[in-house]
Protein backbone atom coordinates (compact mmCIF):
# COMPACT_ATOMS: atom_id res chain seq x y z
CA UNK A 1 92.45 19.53 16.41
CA UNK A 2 89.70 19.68 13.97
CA UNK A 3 89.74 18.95 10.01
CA UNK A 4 88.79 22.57 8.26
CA UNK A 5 87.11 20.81 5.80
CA UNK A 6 84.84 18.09 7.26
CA UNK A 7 85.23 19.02 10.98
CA UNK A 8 86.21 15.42 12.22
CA UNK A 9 88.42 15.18 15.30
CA UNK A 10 92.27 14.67 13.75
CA UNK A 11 95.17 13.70 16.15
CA UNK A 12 98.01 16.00 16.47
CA UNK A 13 100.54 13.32 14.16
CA UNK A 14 98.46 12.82 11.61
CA UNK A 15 99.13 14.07 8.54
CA UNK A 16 95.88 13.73 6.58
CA UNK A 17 92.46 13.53 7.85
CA UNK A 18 91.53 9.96 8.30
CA UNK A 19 87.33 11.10 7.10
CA UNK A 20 88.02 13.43 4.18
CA UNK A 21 91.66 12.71 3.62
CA UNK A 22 92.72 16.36 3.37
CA UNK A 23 96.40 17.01 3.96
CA UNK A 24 97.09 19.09 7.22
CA UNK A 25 99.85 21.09 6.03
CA UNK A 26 97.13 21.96 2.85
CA UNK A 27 94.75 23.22 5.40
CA UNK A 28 96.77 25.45 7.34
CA UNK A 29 98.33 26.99 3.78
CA UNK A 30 94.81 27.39 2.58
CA UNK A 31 93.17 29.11 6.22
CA UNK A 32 95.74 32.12 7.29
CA UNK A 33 95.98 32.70 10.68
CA UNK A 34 93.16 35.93 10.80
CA UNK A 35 93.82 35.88 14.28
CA UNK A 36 97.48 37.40 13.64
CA UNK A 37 96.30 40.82 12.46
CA UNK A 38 95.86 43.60 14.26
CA UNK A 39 94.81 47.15 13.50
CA UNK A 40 95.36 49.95 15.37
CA UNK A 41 92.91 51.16 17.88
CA UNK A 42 92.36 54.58 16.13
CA UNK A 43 91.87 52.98 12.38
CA UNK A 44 89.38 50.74 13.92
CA UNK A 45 87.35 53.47 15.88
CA UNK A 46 87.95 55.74 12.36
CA UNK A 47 86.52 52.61 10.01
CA UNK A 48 83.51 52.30 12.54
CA UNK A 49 82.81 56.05 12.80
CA UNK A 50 83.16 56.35 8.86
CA UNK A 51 80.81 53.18 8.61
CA UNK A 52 78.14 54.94 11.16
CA UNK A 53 78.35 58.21 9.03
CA UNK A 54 77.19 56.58 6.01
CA UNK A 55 74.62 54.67 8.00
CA UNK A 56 73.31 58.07 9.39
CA UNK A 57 73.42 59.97 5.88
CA UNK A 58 71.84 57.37 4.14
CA UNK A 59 68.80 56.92 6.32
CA UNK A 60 68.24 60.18 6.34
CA UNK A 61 68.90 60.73 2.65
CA UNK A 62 66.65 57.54 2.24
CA UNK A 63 64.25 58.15 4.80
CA UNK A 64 63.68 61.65 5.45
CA UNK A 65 64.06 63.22 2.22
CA UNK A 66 62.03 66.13 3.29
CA UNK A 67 64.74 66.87 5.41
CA UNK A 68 66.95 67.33 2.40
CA UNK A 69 64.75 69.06 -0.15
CA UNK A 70 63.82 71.81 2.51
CA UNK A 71 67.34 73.05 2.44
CA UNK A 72 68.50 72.09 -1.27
CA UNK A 73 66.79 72.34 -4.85
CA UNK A 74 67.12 69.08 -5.07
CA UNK A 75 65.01 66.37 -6.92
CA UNK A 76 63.55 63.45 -5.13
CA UNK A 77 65.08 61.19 -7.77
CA UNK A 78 68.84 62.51 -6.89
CA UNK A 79 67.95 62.63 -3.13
CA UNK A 80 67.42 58.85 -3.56
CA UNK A 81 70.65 58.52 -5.53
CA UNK A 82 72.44 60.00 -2.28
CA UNK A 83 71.06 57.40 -0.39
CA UNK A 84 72.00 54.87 -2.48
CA UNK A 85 75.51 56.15 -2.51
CA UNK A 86 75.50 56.47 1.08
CA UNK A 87 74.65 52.66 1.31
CA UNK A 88 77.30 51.91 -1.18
CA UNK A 89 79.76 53.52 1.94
CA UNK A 90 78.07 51.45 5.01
CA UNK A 91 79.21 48.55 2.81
CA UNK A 92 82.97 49.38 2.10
CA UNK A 93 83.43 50.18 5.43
CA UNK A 94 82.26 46.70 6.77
CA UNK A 95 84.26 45.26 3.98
CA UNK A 96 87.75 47.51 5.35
CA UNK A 97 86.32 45.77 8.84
CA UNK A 98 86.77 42.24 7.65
CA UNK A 99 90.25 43.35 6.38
CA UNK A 100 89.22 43.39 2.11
CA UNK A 101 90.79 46.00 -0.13
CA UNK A 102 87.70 46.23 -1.89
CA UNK A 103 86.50 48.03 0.56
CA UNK A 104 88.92 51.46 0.26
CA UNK A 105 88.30 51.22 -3.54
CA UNK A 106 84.33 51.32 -2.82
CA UNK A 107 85.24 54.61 -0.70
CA UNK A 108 87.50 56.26 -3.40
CA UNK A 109 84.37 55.16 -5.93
CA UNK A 110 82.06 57.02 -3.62
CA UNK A 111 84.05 59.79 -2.97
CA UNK A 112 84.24 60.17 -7.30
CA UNK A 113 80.48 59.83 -7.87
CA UNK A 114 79.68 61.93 -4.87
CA UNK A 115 81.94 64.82 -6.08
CA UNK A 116 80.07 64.24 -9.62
CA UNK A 117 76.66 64.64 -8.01
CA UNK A 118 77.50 67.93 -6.00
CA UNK A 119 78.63 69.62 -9.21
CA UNK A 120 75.36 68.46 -10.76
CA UNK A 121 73.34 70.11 -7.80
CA UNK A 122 75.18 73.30 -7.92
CA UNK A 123 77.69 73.07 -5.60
CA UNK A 124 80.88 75.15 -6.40
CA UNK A 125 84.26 73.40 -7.31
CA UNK A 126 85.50 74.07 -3.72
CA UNK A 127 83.11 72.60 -1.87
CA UNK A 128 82.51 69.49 -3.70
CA UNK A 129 86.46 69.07 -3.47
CA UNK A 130 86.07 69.24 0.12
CA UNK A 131 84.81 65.75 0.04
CA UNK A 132 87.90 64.07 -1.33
CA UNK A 133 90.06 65.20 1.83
CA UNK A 134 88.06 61.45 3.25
CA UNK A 135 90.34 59.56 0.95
CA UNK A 136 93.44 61.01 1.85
CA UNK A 137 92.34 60.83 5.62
CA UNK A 138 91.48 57.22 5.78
CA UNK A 139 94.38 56.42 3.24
CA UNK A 140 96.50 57.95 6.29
CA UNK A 141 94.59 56.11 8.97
CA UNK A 142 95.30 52.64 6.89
CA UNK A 143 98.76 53.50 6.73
CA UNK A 144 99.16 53.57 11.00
CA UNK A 145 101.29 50.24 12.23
CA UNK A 146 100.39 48.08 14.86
CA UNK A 147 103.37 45.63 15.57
CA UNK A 148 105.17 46.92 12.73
CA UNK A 149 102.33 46.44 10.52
CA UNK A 150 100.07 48.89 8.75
CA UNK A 151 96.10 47.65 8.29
CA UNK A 152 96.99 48.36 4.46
CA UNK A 153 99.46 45.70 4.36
CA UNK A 154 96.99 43.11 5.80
CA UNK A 155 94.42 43.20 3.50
CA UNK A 156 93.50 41.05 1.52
């Protein structure tokens, strides 16, 4: 086996590397096994789908903004701010991907300051509510076990 922190070549009865002097038992405390969790198939593909979503919003909110503007009376400054946003989402859902809790708070942020937005542009209370149904949804999809485990419980 190898030291985790200097990457020399330790026997299997040693207890401390012989180049950095690290203890063995220290390093496998502070180095979980990542390999151990699992998530099921359908939060993964739902993380990934919800992480190419925001991807495809925000370039288009970022990048097209034409596209927007020609169907909403909507400035170019809060156009921009929905792009932003939308970024903001591509990077929760890559956090929720390398199992962080951060992540799901980003996308209850998001969901907030999107709702906020869409009652600034006009939208009525029903329709900018419709966007909070994503928290409960991927709330639920974190909450699925695989081998007795839910992806909730594994993150860190």
């Amino acid at each position: 086996m190898f030291c985790k922190k200097c990457s020399a070549e330790i026997a299997d009865d040693v207890q401390f590397c012989p180049k950095c002097g690290v203890s063995i038992n220290a390093m496998a405390e502070a180095s979980p096994n990542l390999s151990k969790r699992k998530r099921h198939g359908f939060t993964s593909f739902w993380i990934i789908l919800s992480l190419i979503g925001f991807i495809i919003i925000g370039a288009v909110y970022l990048f097209s903004p034409q596209l927007i503007a020609q169907n909403l009376n909507v400035s170019n400054n809060m156009i921009m701010v929905y792009g932003i946003v939308s970024m903001v989402g591509v990077l929760g859902n890559i956090l929720l991907l390398c199992w962080k809790k951060i992540g799901f708070w980003i996308f209850i942020g998001i969901s907030a300051i999107s709702l906020i937005l869409n009652l600034v542009i006009g939208l009525n209370i029903g329709q900018a509510l419709f966007g909070l149904i994503g928290i409960a949804i991927m709330w639920g999809v974190l909450k699925i076990r695989k081998n007795g485990k839910t992806t909730w419980e594994q993150l860190e």
